[in-house]
N, C-alpha and C. Protein backbone atom coordinates (compact mmCIF):
# COMPACT_ATOMS: atom_id res chain seq x y z
N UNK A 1 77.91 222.01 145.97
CA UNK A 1 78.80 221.19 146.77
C UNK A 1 78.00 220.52 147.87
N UNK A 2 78.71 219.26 148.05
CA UNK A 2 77.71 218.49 149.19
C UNK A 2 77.95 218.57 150.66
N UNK A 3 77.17 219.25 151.35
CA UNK A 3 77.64 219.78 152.55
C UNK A 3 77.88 218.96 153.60
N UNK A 4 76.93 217.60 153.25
CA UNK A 4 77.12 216.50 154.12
C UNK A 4 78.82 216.07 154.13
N UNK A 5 79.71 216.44 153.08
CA UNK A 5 81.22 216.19 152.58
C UNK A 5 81.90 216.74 153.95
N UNK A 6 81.91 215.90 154.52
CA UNK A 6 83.55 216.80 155.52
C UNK A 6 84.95 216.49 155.68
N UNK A 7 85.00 215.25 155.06
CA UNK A 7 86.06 214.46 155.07
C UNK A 7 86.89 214.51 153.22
N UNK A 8 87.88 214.99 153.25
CA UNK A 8 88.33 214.44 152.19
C UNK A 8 88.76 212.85 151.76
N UNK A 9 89.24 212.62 150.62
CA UNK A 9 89.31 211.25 150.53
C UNK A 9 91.01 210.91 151.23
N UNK A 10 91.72 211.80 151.52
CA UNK A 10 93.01 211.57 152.08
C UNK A 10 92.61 211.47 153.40
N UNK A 11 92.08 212.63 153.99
CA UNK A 11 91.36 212.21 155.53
C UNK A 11 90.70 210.64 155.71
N UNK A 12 89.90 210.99 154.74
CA UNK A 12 89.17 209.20 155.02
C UNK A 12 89.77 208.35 155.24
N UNK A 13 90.80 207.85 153.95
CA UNK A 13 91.99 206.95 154.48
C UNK A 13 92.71 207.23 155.45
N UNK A 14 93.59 208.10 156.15
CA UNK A 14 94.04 208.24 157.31
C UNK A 14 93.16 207.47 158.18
N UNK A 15 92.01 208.11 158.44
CA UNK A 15 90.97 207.43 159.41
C UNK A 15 90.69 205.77 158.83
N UNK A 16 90.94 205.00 157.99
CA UNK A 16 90.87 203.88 158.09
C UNK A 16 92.08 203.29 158.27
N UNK A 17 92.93 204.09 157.97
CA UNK A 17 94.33 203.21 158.17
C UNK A 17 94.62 203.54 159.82
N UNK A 18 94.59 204.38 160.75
CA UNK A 18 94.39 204.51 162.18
C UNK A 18 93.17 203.49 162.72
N UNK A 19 92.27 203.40 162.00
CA UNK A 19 91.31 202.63 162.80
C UNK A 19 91.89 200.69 162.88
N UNK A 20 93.02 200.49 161.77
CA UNK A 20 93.35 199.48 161.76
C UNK A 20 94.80 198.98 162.12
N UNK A 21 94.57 200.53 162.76
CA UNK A 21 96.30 200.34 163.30
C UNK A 21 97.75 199.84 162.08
N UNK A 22 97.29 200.33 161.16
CA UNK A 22 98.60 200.25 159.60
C UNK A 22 99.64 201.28 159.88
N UNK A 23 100.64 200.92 160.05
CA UNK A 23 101.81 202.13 159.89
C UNK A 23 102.18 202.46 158.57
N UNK A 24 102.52 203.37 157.83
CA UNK A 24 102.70 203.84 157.17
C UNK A 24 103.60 203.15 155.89
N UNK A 25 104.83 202.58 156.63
CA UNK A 25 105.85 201.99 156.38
C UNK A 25 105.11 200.53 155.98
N UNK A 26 104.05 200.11 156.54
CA UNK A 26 103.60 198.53 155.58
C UNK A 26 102.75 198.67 154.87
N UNK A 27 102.76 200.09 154.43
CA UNK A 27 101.61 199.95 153.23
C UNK A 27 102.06 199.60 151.90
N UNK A 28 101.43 198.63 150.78
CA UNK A 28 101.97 198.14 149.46
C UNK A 28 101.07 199.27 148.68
N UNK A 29 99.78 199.20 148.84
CA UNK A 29 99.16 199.88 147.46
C UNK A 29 97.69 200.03 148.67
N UNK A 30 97.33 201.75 147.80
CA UNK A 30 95.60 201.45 148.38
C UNK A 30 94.87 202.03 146.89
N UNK A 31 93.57 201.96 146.82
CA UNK A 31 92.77 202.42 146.06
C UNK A 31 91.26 202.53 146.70
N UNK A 32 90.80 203.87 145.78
CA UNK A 32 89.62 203.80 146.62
C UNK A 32 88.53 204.34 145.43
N UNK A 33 87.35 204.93 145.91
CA UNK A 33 86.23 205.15 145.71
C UNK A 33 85.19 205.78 146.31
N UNK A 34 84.36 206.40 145.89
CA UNK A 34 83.24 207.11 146.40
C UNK A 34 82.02 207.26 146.33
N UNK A 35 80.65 206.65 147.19
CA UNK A 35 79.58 206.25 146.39
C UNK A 35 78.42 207.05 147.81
N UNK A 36 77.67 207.75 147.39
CA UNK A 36 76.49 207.36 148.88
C UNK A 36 77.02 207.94 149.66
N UNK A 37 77.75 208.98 150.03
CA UNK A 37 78.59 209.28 151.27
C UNK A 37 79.40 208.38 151.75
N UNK A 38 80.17 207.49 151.23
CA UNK A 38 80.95 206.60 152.08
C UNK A 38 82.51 206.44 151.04
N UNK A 39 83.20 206.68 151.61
CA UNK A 39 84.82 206.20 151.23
C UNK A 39 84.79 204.70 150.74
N UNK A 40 85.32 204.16 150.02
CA UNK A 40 85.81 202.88 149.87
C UNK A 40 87.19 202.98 149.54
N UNK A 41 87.59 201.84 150.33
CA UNK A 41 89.00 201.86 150.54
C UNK A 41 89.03 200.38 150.46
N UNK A 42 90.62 200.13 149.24
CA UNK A 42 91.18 198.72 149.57
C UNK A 42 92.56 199.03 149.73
N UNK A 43 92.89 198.43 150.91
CA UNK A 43 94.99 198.55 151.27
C UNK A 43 95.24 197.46 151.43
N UNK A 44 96.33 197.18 150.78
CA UNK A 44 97.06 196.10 150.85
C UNK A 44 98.30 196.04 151.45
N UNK A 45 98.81 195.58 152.79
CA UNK A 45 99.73 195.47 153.19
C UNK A 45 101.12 194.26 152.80
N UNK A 46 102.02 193.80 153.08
CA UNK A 46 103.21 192.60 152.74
C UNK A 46 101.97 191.53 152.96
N UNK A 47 101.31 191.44 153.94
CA UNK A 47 100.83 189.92 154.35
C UNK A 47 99.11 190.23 154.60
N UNK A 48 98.29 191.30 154.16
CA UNK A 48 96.93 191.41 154.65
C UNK A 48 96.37 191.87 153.28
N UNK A 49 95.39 192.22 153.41
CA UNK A 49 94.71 192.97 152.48
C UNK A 49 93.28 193.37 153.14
N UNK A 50 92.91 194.77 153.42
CA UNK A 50 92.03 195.24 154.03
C UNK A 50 91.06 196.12 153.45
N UNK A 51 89.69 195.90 153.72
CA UNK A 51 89.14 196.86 153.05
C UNK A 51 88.08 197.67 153.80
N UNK A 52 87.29 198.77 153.82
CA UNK A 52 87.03 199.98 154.81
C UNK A 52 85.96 200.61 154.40
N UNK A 53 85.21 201.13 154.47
CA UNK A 53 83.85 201.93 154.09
C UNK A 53 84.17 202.82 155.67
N UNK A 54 84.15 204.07 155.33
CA UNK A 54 84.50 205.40 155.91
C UNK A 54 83.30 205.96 155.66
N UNK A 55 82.42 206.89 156.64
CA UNK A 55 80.98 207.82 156.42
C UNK A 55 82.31 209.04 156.26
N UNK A 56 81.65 209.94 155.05
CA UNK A 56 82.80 211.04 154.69
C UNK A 56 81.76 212.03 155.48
N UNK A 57 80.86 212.20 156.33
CA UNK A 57 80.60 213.25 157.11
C UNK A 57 81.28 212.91 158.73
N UNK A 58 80.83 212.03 159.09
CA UNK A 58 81.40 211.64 160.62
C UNK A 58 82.78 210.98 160.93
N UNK A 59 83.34 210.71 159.44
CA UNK A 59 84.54 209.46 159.56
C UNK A 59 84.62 208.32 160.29
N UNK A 60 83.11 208.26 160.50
CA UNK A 60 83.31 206.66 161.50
C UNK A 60 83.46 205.60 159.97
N UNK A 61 83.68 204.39 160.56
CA UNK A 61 83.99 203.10 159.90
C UNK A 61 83.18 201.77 160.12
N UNK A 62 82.02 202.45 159.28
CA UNK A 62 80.69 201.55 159.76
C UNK A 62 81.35 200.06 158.87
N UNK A 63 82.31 200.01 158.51
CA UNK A 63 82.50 198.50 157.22
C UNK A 63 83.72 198.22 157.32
N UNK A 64 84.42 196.88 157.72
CA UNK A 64 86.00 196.85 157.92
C UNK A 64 85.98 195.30 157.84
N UNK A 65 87.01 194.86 156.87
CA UNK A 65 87.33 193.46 156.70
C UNK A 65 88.18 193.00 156.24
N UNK A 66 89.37 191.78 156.84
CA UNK A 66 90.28 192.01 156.81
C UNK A 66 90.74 190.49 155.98
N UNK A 67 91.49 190.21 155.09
CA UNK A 67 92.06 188.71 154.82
C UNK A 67 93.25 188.43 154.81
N UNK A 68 94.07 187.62 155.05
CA UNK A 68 95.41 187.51 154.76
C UNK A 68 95.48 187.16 153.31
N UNK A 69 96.75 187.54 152.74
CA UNK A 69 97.50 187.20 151.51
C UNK A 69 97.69 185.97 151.48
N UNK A 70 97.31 185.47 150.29
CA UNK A 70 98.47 183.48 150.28
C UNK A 70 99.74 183.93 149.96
N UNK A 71 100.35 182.71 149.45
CA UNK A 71 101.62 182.66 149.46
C UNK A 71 102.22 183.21 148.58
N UNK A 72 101.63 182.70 147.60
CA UNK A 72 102.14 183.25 146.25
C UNK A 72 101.57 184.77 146.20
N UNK A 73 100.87 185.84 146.74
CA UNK A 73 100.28 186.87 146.44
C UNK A 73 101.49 187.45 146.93
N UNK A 74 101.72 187.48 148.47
CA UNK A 74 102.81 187.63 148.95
C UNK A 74 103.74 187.72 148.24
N UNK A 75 104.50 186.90 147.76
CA UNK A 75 105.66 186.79 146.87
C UNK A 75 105.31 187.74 145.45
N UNK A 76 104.31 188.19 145.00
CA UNK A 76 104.34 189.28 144.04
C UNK A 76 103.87 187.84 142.84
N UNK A 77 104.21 186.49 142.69
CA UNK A 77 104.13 185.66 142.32
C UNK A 77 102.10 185.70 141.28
N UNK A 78 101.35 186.13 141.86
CA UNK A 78 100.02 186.35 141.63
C UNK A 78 98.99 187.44 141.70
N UNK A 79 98.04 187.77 141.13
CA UNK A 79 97.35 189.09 141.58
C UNK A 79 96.04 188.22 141.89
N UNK A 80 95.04 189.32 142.81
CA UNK A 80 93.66 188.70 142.41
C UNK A 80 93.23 188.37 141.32
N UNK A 81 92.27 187.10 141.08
CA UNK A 81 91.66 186.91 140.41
C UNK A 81 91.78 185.98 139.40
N UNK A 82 93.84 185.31 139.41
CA UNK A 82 94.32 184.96 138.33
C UNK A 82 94.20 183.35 139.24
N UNK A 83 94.48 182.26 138.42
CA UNK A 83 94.01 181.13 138.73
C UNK A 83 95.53 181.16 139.07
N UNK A 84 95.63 180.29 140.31
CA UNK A 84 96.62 179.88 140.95
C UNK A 84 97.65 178.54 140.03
N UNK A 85 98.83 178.78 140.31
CA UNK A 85 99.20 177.52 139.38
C UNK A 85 98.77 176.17 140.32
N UNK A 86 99.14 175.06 139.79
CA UNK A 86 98.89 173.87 140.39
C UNK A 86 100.43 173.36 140.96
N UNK A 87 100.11 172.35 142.33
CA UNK A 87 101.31 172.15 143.04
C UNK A 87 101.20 171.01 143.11
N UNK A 88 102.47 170.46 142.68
CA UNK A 88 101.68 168.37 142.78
C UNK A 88 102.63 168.52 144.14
C-alpha cells in the first residue's frame, strides 16, 4: 500500500469541491481518476464545468480550471465533443 495515500478519492473531491466553493445541491455529475499521486476530478455544475488535480497526500489543489457551459450544453441539448448544430 502507498503510504504517500492519505486522502481517499471521496476526501479528495470534498476538498475540491470546498476549494471551489460548490454546494452540494448544484452538482450535475463528477468523475474522476488517479495517476502520480494526484486526484483528477471533472464536476459539472447547471452552468460551469470544473476541473481539479488534488495531491492525495497533502490535499492541496495544485490544478483548478474553470469554463462555463454554452447554451445548448446547459439545456441537456449537447454533450462534449458533439458538433454543435448550425443557427442561421
Amino acid at each position: 500500500m502507498n503510504n504517500a495515500l492519505k486522502l481517499t478519492a471521496d476526501q479528495a473531491l470534498r476538498s475540491a469541491i470546498a476549494y471551489a466553493d460548490i454546494k452540494n445541491d448544484e452538482l450535475v455529475c463528477t468523475s474522476g481518476s488517479f495517476a502520480d499521486g494526484l486526484y483528477h476530478f471533472l464536476v459539472t455544475t447547471l452552468y460551469m464545468r470544473y476541473e481539479f488535480y488534488v495531491d492525495a497526500a497533502s490535499g492541496e489543489v495544485p490544478g483548478f480550471s474553470t469554463e462555463p457551459l454554452s447554451c445548448l450544453e446547459t439545456l441537456g441539448l449537447c454533450t462534449e465533443g458533439e458538433a454543435l448544430p448550425h443557427v442561421a
